[in-house]
PDB file of N, CA and C in Angstrom:
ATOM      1  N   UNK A   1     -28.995   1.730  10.404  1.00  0.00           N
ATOM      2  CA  UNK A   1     -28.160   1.057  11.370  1.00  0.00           C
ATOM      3  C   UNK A   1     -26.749   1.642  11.361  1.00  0.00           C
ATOM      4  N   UNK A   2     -26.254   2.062   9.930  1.00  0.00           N
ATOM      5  CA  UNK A   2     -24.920   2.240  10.208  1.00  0.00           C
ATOM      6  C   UNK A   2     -24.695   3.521  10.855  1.00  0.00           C
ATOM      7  N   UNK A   3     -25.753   4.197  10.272  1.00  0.00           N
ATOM      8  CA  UNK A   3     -26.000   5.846  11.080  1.00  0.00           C
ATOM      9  C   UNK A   3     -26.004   5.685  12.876  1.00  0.00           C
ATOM     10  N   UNK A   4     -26.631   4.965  13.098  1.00  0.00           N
ATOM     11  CA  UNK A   4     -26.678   4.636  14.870  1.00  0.00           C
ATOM     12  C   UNK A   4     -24.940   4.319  15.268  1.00  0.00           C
ATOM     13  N   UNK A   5     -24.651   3.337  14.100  1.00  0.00           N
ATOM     14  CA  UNK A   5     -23.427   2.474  14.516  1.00  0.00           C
ATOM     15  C   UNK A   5     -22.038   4.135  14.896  1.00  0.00           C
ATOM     16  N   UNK A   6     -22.322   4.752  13.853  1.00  0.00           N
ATOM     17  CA  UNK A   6     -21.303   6.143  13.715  1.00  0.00           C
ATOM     18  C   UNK A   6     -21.815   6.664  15.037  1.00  0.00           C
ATOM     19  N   UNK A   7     -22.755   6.932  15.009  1.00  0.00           N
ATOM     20  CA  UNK A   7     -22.852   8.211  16.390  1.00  0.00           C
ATOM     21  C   UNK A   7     -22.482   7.705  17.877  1.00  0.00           C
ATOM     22  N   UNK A   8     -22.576   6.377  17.813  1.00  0.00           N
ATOM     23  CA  UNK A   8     -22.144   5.293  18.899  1.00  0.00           C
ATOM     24  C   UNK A   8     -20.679   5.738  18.780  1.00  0.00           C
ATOM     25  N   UNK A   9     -20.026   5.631  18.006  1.00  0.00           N
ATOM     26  CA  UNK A   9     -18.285   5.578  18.359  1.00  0.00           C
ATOM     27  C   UNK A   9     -18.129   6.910  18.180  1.00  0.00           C
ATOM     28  N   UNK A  10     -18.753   7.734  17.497  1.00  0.00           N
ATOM     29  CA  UNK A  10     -18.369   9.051  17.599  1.00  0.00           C
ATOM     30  C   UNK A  10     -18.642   9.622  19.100  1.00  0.00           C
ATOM     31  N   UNK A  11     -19.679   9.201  20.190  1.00  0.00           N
ATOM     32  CA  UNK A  11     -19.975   9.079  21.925  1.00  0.00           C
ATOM     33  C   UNK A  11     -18.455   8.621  22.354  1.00  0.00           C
ATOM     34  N   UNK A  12     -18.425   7.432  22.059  1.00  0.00           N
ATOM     35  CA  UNK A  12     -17.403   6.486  22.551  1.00  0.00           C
ATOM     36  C   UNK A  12     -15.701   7.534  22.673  1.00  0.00           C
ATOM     37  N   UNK A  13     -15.860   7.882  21.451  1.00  0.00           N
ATOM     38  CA  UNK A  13     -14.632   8.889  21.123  1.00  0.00           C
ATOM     39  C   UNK A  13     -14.658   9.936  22.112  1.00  0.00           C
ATOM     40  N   UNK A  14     -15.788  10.945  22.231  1.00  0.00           N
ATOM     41  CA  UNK A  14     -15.935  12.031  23.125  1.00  0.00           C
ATOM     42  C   UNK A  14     -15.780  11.382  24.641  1.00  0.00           C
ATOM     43  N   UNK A  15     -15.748  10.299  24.953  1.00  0.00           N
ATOM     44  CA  UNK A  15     -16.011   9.739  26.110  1.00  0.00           C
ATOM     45  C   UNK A  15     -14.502   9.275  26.822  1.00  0.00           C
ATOM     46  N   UNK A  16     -13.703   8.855  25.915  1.00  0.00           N
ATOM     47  CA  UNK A  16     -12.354   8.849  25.803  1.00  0.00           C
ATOM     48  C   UNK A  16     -11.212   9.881  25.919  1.00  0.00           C
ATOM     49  N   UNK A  17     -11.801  11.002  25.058  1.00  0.00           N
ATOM     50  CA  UNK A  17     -11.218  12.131  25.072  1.00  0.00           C
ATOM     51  C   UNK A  17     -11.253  13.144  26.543  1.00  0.00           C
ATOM     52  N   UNK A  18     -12.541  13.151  26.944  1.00  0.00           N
ATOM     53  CA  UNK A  18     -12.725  13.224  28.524  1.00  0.00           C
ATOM     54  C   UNK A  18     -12.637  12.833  29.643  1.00  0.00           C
ATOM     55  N   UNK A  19     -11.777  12.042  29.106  1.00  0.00           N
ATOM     56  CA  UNK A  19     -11.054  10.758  30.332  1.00  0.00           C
ATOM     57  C   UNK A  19     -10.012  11.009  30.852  1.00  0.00           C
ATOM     58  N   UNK A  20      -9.311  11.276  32.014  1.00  0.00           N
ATOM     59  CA  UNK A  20      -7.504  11.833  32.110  1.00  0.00           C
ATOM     60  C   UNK A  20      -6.676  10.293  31.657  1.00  0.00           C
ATOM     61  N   UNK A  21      -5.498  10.761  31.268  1.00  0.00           N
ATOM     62  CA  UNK A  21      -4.798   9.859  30.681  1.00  0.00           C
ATOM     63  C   UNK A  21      -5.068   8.365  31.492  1.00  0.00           C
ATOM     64  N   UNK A  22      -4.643   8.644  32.999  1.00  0.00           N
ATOM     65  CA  UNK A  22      -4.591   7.461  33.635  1.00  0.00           C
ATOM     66  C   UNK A  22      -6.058   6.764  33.431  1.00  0.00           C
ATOM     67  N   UNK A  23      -6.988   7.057  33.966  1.00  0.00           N
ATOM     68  CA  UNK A  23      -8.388   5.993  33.289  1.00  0.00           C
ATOM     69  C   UNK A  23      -8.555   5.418  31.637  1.00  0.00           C
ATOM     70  N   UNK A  24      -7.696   6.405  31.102  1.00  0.00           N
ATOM     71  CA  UNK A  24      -7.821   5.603  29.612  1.00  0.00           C
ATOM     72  C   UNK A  24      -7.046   4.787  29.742  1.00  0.00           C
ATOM     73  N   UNK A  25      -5.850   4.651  30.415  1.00  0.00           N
ATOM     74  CA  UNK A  25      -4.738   3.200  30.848  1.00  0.00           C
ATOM     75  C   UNK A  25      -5.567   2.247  31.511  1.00  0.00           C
ATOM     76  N   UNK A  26      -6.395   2.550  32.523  1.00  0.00           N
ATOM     77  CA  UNK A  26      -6.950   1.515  32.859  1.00  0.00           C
ATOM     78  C   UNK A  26      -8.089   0.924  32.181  1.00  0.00           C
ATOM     79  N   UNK A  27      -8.969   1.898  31.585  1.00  0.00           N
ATOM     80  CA  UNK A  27      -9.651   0.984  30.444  1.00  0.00           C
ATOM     81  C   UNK A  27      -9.275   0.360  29.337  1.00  0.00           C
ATOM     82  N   UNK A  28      -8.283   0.656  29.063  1.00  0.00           N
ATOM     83  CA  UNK A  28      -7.130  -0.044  27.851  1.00  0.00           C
ATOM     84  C   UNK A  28      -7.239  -1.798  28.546  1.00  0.00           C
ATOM     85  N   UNK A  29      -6.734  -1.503  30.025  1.00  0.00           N
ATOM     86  CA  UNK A  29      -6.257  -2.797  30.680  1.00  0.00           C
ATOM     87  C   UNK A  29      -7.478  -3.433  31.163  1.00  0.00           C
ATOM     88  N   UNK A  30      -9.091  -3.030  31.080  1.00  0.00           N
ATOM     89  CA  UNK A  30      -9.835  -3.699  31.322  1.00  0.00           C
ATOM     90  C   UNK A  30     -10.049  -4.414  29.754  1.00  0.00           C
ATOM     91  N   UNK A  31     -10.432  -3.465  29.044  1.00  0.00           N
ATOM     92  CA  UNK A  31     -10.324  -4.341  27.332  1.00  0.00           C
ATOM     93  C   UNK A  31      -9.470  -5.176  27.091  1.00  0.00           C
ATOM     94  N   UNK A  32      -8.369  -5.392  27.460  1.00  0.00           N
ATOM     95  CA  UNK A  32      -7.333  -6.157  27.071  1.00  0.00           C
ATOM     96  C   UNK A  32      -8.005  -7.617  27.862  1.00  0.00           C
ATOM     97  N   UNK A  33      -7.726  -7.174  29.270  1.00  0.00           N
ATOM     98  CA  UNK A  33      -8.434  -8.333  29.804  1.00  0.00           C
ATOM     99  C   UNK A  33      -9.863  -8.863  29.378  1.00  0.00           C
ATOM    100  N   UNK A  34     -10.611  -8.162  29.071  1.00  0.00           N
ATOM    101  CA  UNK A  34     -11.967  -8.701  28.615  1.00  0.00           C
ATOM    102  C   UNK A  34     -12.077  -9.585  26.935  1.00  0.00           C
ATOM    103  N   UNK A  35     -10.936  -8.791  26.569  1.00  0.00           N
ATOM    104  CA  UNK A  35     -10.716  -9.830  25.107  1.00  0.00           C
ATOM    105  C   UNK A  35      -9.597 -10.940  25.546  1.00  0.00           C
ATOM    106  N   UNK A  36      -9.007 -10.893  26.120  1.00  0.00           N
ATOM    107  CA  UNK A  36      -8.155 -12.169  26.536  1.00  0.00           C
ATOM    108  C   UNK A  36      -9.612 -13.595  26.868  1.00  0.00           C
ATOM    109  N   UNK A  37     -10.675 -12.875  27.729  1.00  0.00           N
ATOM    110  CA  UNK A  37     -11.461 -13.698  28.719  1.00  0.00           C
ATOM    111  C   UNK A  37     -12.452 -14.561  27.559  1.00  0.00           C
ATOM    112  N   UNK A  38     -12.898 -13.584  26.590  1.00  0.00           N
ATOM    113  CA  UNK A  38     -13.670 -13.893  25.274  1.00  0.00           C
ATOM    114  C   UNK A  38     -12.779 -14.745  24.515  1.00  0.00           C
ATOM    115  N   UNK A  39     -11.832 -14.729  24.011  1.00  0.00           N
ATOM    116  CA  UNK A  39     -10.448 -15.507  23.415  1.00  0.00           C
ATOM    117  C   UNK A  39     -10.538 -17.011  23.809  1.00  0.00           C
ATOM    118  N   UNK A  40     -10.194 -16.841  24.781  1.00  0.00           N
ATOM    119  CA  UNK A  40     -10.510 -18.399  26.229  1.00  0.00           C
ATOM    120  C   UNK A  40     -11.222 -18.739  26.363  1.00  0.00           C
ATOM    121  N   UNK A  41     -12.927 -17.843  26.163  1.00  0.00           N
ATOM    122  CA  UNK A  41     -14.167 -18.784  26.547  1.00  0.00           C
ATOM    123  C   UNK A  41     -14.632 -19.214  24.840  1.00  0.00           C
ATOM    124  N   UNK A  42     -14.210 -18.438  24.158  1.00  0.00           N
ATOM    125  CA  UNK A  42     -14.045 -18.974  22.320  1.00  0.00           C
ATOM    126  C   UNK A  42     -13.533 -20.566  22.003  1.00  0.00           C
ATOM    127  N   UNK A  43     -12.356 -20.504  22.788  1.00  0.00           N
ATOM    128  CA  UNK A  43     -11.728 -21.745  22.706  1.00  0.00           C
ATOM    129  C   UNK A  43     -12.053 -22.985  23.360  1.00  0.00           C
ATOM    130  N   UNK A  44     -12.503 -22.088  24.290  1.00  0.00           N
ATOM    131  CA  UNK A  44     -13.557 -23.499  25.327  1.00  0.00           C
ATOM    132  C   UNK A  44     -14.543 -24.195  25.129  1.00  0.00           C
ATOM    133  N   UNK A  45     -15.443 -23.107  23.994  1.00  0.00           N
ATOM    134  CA  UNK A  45     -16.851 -24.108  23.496  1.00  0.00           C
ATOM    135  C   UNK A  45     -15.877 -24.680  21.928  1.00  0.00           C
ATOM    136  N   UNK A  46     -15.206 -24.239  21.586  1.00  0.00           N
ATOM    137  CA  UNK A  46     -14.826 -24.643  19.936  1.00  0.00           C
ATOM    138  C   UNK A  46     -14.065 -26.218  20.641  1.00  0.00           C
ATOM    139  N   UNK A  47     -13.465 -26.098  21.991  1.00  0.00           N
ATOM    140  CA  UNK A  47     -12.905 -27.092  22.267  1.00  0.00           C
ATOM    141  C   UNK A  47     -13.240 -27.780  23.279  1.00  0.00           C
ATOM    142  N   UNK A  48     -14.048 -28.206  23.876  1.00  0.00           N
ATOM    143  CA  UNK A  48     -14.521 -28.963  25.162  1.00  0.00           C
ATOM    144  C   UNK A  48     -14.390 -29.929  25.775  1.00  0.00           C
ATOM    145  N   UNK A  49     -13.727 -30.544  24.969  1.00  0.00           N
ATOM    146  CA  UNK A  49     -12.723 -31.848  25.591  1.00  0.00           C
ATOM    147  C   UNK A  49     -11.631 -31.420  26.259  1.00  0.00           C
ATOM    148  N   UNK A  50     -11.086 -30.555  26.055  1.00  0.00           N
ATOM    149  CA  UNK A  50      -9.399 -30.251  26.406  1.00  0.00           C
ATOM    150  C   UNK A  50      -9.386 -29.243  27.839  1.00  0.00           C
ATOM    151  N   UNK A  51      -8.757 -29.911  28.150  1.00  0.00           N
ATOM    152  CA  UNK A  51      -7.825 -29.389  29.801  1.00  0.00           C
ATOM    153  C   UNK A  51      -8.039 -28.257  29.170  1.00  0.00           C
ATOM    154  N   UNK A  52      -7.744 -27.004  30.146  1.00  0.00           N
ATOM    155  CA  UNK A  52      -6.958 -25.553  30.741  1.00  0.00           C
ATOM    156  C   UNK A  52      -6.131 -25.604  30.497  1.00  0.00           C
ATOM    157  N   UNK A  53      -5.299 -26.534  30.949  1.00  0.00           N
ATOM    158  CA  UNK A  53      -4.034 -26.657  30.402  1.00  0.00           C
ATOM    159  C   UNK A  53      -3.689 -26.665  28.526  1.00  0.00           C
ATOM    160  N   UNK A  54      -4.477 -27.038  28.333  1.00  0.00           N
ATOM    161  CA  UNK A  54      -4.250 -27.689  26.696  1.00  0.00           C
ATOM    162  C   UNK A  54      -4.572 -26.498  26.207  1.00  0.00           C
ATOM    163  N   UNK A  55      -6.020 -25.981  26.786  1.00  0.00           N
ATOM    164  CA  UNK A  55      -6.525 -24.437  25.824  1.00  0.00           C
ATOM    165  C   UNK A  55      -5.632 -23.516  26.413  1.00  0.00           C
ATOM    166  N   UNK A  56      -4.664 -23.096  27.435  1.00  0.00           N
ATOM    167  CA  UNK A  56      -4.019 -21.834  27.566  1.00  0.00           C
ATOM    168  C   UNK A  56      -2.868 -22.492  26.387  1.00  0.00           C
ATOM    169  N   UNK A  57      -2.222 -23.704  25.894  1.00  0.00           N
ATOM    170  CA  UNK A  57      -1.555 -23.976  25.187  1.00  0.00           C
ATOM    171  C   UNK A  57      -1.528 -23.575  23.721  1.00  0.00           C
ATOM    172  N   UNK A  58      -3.102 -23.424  23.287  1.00  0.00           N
ATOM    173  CA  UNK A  58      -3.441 -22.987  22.170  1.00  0.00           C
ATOM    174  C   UNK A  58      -3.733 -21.891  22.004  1.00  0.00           C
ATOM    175  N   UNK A  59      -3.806 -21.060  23.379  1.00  0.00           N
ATOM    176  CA  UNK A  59      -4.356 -19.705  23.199  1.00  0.00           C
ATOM    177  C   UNK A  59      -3.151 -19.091  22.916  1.00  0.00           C
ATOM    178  N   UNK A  60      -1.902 -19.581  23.557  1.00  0.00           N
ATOM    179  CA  UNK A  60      -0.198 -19.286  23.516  1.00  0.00           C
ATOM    180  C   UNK A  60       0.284 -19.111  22.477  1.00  0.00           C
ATOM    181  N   UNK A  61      -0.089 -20.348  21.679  1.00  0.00           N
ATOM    182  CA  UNK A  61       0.205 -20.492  20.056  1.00  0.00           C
ATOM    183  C   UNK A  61      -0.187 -19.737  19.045  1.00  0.00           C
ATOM    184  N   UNK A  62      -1.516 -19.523  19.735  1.00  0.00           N
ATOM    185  CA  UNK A  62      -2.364 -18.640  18.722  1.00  0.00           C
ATOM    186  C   UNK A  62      -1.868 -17.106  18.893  1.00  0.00           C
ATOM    187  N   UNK A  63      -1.861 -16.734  19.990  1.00  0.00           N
ATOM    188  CA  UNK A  63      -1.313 -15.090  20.459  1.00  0.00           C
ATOM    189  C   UNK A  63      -0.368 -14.791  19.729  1.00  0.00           C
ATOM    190  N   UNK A  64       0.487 -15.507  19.947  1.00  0.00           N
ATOM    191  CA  UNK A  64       2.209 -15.573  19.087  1.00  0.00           C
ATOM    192  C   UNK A  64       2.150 -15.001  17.942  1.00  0.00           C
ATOM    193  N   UNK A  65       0.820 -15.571  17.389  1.00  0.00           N
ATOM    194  CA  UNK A  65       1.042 -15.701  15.494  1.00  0.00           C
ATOM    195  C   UNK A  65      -0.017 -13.836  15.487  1.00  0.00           C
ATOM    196  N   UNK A  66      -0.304 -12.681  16.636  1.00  0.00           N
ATOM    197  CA  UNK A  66      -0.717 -11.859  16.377  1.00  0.00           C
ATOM    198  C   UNK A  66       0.349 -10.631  16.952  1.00  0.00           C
ATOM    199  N   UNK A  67       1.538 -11.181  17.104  1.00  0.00           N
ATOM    200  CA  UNK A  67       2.528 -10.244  17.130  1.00  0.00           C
ATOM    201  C   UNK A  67       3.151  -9.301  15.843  1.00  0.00           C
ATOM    202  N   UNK A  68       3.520  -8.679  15.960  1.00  0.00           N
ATOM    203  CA  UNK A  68       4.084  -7.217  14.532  1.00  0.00           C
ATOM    204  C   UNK A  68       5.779  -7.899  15.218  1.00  0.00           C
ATOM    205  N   UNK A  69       6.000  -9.164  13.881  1.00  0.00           N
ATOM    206  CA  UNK A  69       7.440  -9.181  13.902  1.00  0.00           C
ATOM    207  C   UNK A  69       8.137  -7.965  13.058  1.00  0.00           C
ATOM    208  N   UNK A  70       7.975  -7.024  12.855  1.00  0.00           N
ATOM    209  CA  UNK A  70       8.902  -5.685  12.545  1.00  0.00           C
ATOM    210  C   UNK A  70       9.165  -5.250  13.759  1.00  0.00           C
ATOM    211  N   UNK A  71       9.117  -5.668  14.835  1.00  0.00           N
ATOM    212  CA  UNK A  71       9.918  -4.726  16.153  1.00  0.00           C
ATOM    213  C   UNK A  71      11.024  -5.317  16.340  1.00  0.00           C
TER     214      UNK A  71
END
């Protein structure tokens, strides 16, 4: 498995590298968005009582605490 798992990102890598800069920006910005969407639907089954409102509140809180305060 881990042998499959390597040759998978070692693809992934070559696949990246053959990309012009600008499509790797935009797949950056589809990942970003697609882990934001997973983040939110995480919080939605862990929390199912609570407003949109309440879970973008916690997702806020939570984001915060994955910032690099050295900048």
């Amino acid at each position: 498995m881990e042998i499959k798992k390597n040759e998978n990102h070692q693809e992934y890598i070559k696949l990246l590298c053959s990309m012009s800069p600008e499509k790797r920006l935009l797949k950056s910005f589809e990942l970003n968005e697609f882990a934001k969407k997973l983040f939110i639907t995480g919080l939605k089954k862990r929390f199912p009582d609570l407003s949109d409102k309440e879970i973008k509140k916690i997702y806020l809180k939570r984001l915060e605490k994955c910032f690099n305060r050295n900048y």
